[in-house]
C-alpha atoms as a PDB file:
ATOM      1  CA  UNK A   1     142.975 104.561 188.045  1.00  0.00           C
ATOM      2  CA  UNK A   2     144.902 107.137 190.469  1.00  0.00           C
ATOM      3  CA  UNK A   3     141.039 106.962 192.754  1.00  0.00           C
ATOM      4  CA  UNK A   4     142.084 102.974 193.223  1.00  0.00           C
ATOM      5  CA  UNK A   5     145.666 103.497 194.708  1.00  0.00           C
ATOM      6  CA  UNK A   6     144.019 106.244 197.374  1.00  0.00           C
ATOM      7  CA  UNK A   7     145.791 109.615 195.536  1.00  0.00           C
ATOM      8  CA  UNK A   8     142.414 111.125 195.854  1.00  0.00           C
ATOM      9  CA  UNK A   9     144.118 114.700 195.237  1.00  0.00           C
ATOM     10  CA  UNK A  10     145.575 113.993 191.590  1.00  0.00           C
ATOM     11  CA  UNK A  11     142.556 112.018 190.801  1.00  0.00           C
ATOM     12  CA  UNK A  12     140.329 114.948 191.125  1.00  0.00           C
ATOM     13  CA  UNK A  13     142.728 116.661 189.309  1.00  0.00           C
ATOM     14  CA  UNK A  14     142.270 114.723 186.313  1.00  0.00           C
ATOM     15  CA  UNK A  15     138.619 114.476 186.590  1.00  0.00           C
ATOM     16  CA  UNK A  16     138.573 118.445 186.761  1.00  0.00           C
ATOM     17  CA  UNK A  17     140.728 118.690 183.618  1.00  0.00           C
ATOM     18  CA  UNK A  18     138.092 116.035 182.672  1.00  0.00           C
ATOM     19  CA  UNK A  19     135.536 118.225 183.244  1.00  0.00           C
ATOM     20  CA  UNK A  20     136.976 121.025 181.899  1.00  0.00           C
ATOM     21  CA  UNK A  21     137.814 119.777 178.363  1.00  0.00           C
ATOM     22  CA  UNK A  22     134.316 117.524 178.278  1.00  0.00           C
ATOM     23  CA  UNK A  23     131.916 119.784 180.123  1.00  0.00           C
ATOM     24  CA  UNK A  24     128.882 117.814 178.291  1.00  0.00           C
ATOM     25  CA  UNK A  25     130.484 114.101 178.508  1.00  0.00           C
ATOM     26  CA  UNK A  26     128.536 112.085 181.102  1.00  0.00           C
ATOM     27  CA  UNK A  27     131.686 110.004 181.942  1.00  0.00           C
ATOM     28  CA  UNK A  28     133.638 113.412 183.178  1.00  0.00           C
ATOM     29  CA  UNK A  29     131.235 113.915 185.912  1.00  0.00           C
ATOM     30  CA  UNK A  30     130.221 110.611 186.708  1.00  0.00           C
ATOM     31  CA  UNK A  31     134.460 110.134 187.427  1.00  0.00           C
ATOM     32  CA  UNK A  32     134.578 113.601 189.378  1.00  0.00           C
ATOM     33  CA  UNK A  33     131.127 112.327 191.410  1.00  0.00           C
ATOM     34  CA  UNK A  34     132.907 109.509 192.500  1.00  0.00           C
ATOM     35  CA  UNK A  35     136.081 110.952 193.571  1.00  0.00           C
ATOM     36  CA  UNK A  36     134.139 114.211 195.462  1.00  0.00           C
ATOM     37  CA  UNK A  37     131.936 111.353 197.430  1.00  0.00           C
ATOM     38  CA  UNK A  38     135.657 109.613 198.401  1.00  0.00           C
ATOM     39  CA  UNK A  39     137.063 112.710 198.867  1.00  0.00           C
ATOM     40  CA  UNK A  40     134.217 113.216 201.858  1.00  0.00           C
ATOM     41  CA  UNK A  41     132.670 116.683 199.858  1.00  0.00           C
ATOM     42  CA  UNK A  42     129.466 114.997 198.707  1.00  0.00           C
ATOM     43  CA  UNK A  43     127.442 117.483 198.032  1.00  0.00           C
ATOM     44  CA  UNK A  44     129.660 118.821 195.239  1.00  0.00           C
ATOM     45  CA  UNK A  45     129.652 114.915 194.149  1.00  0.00           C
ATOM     46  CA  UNK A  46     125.923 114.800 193.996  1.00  0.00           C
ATOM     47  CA  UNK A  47     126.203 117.499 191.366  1.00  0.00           C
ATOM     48  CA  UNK A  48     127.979 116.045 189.474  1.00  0.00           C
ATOM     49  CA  UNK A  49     126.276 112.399 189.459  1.00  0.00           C
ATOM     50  CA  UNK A  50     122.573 114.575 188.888  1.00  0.00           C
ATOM     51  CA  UNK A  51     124.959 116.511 185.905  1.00  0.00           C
ATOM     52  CA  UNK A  52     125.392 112.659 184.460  1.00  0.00           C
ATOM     53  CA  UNK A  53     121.845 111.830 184.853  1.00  0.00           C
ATOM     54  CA  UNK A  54     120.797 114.905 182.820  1.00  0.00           C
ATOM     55  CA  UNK A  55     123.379 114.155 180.313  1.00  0.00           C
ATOM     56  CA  UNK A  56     123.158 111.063 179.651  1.00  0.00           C
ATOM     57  CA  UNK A  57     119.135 111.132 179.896  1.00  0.00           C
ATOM     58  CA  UNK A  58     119.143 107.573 181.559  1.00  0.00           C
ATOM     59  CA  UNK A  59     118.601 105.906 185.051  1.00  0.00           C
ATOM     60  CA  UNK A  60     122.255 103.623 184.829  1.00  0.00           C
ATOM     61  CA  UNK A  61     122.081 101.462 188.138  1.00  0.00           C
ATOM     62  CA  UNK A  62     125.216 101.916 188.854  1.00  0.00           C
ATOM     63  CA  UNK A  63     125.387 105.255 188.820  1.00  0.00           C
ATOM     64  CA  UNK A  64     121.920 105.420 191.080  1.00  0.00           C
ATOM     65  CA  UNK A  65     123.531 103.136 193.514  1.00  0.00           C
ATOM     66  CA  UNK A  66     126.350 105.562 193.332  1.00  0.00           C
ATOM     67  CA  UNK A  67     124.110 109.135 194.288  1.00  0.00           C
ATOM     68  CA  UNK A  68     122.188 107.050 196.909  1.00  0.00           C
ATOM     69  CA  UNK A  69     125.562 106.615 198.752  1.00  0.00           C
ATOM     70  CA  UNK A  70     126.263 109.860 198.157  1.00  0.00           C
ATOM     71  CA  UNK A  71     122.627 110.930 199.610  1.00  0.00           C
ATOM     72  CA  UNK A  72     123.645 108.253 202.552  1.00  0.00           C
ATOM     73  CA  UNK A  73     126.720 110.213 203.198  1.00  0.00           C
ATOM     74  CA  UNK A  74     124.520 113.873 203.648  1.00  0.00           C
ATOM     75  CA  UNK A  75     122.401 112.077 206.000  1.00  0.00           C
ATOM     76  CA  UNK A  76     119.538 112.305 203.649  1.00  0.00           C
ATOM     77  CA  UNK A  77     118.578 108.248 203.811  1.00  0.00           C
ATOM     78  CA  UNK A  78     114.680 108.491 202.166  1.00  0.00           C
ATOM     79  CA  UNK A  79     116.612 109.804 198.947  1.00  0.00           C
ATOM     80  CA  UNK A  80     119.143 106.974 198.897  1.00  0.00           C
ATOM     81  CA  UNK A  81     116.551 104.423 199.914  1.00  0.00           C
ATOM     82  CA  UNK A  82     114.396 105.391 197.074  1.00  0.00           C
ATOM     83  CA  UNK A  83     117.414 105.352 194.676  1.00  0.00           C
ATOM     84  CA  UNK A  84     118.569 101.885 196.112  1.00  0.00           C
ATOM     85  CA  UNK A  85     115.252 100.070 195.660  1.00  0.00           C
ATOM     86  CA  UNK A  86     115.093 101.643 191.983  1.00  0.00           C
ATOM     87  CA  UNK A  87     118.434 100.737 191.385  1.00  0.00           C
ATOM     88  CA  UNK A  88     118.131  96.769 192.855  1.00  0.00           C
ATOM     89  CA  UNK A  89     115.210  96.568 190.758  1.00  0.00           C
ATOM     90  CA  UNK A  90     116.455  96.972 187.216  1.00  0.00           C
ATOM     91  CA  UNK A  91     119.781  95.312 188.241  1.00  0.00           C
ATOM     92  CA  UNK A  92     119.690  92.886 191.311  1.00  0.00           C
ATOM     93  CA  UNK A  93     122.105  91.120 190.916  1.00  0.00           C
ATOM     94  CA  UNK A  94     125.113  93.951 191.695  1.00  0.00           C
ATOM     95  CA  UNK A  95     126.743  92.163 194.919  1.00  0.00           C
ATOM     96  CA  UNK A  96     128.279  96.403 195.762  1.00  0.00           C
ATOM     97  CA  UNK A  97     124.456  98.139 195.008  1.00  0.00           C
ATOM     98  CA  UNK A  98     122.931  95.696 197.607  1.00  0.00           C
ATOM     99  CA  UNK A  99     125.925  95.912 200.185  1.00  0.00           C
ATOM    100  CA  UNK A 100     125.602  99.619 200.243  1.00  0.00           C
ATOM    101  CA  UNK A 101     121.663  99.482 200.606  1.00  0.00           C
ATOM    102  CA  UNK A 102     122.463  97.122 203.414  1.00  0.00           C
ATOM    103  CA  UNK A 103     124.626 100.001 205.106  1.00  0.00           C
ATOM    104  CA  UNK A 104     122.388 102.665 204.642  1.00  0.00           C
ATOM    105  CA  UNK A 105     119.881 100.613 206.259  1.00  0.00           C
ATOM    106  CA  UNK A 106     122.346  99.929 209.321  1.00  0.00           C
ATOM    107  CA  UNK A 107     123.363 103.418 209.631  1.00  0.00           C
ATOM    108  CA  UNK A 108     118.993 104.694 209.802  1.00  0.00           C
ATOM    109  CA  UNK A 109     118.899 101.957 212.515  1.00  0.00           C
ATOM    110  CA  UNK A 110     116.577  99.578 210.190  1.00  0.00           C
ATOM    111  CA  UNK A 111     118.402  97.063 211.559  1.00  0.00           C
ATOM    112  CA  UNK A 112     115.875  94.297 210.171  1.00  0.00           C
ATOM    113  CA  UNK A 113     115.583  95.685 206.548  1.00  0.00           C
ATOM    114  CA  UNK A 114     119.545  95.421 206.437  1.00  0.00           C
ATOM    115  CA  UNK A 115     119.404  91.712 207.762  1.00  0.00           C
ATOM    116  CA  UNK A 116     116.976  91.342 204.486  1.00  0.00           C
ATOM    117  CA  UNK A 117     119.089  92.801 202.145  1.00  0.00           C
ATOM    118  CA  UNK A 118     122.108  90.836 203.969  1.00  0.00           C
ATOM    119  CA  UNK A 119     120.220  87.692 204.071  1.00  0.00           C
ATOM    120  CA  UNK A 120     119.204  88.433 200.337  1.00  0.00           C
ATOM    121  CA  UNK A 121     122.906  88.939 199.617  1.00  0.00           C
ATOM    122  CA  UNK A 122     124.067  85.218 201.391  1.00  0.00           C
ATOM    123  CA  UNK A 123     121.801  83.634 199.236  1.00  0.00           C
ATOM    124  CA  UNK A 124     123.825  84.480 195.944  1.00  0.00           C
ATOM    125  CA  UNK A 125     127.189  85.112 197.534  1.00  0.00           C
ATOM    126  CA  UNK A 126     127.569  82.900 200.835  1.00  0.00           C
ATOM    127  CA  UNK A 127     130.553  83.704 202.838  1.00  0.00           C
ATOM    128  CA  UNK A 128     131.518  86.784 201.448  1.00  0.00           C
ATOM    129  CA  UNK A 129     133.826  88.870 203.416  1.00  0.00           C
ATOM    130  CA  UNK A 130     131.858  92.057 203.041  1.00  0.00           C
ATOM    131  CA  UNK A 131     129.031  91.057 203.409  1.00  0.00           C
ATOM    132  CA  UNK A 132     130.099  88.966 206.665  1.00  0.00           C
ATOM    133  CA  UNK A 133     131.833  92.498 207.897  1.00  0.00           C
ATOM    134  CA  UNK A 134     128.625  93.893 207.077  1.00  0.00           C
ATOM    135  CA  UNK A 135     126.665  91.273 209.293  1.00  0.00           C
ATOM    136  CA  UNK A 136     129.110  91.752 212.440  1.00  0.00           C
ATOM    137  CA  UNK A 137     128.451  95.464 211.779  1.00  0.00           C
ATOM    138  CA  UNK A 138     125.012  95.208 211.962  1.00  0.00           C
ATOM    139  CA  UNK A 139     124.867  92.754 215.005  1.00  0.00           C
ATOM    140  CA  UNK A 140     127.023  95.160 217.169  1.00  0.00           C
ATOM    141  CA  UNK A 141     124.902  97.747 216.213  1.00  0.00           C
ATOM    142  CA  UNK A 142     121.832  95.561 217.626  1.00  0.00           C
ATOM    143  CA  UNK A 143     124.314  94.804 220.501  1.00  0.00           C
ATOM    144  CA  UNK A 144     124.532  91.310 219.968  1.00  0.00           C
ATOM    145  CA  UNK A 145     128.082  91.462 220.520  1.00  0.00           C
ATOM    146  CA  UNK A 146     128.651  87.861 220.869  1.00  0.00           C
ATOM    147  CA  UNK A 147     127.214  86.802 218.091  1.00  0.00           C
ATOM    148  CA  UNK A 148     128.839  89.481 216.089  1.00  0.00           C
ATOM    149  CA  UNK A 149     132.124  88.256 217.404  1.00  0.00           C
ATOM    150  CA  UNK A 150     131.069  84.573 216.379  1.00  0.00           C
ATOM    151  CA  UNK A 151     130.580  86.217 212.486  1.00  0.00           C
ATOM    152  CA  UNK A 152     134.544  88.155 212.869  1.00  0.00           C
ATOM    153  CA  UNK A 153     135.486  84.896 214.499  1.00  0.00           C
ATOM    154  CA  UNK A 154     134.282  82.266 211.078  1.00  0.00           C
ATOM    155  CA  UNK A 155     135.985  84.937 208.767  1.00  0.00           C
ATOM    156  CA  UNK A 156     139.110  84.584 210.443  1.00  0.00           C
ATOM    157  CA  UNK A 157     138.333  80.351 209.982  1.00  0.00           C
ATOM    158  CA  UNK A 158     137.698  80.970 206.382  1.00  0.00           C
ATOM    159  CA  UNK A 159     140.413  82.763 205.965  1.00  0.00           C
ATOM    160  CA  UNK A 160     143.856  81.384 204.079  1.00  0.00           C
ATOM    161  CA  UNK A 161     146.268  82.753 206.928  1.00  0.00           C
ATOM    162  CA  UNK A 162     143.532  82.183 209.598  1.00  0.00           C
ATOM    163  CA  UNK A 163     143.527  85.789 210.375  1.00  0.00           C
ATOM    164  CA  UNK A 164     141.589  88.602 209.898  1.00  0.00           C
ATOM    165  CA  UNK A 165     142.412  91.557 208.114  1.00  0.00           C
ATOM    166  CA  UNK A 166     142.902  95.434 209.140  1.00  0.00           C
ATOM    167  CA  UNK A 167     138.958  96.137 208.633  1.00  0.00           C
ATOM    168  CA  UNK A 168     138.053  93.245 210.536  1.00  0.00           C
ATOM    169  CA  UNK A 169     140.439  93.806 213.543  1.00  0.00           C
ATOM    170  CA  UNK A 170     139.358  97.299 213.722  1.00  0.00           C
ATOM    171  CA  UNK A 171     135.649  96.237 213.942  1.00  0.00           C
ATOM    172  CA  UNK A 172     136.647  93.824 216.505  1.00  0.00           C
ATOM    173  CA  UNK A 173     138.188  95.541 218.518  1.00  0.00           C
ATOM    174  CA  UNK A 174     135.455  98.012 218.602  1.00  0.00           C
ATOM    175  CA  UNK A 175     132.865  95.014 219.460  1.00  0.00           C
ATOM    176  CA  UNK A 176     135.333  94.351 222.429  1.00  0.00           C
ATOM    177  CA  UNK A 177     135.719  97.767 223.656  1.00  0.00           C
ATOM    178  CA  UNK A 178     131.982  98.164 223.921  1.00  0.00           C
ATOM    179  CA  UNK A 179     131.699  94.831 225.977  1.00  0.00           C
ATOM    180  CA  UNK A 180     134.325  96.468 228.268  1.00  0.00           C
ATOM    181  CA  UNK A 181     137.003  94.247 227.406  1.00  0.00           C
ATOM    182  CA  UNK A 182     139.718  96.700 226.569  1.00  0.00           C
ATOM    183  CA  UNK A 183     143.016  94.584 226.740  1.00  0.00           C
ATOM    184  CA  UNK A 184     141.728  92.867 224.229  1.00  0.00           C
ATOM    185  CA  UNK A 185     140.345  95.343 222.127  1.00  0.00           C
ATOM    186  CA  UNK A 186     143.827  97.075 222.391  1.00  0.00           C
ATOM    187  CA  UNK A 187     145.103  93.833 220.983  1.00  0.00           C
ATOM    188  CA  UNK A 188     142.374  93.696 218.195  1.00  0.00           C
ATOM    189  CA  UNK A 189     143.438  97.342 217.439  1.00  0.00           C
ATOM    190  CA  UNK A 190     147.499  96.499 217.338  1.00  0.00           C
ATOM    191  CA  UNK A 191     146.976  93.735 215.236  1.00  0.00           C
ATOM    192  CA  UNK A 192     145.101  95.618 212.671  1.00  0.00           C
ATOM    193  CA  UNK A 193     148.073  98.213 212.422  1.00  0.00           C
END
């Protein structure tokens, strides 16, 4: 899929033509939801993931974990909450659905509902790299810098090469710019180039 290798622009070209030859498939506008909400114009992606749910008449977790990031995205965090918890509960076990709900969280500064959901999350998948991001994240945000660092730090550990990757890096070198140490973050940030 061209929305995989980052060509966002001829992606959305083929979900318009999508679109445009299947106006009354679900699967058209779920595709052109997605690529809208990646594309940063989520409110046109929103109507097209409420076109699906008309369509297709049913409440697909997926596809309500999809519109609550969407929702996330337009600031409006009740709405993705609500779609999150409805979403987790007829399919719990989708490691991406609860990651998201644990971002959402983060970014409405409910710091301790998205240490649930993260905690919830290391139960089933312990040591996961996004969900370890996620926790660094989370314990900058708190400014717990150090032990966010400590989290970056036992990824790199984990990791094959011992390093971290570009996501990481960036992270940590924002964690090290806010404790004032800038020659390192600049290092943090050159390394994730």
């Amino acid at each position: 899929m061209l929305l995989g290798k980052g060509a966002i622009q001829e992606a959305e070209v083929q979900a318009r033509n999508a679109v445009r030859i299947a106006p009354q498939n679900p699967q058209s506008h779920n595709l052109m939801g997605m690529i809208l909400t990646e594309a940063q114009r989520p409110p046109v992606g929103e109507y097209h993931y409420r076109k699906v749910l008309e369509l297709s008449g049913a409440r697909d977790p997926i596809l309500l974990a999809n519109l609550a990031w969407n929702l996330k995205n337009q600031g409006r965090m009740e709405e993705g909450r609500t779609l999150y918890q409805e979403s987790v509960a007829a399919a719990p076990d989708i490691r991406q659905t609860l990651l998201g709900w644990a971002r959402l969280e983060e970014a409405d500064r409910k710091f301790d509902a998205a240490g649930e959901i993260l905690d919830r999350m290391e139960a089933k998948w312990p040591n996961d790299p996004g969900l370890l991001l996620s926790r660094a994240v989370l314990r900058g945000r708190m400014k717990r810098y150090d032990d966010a660092l400590a989290v970056l730090d036992s990824m790199a550990k984990q990791a094959s090469n011992g390093r971290l990757g570009p996501n990481e890096l960036a992270e940590k070198g924002r964690l090290l710019d806010q404790m004032g140490r800038y020659d390192d973050a600049f290092a943090a940030f050159e390394e994730g180039k």
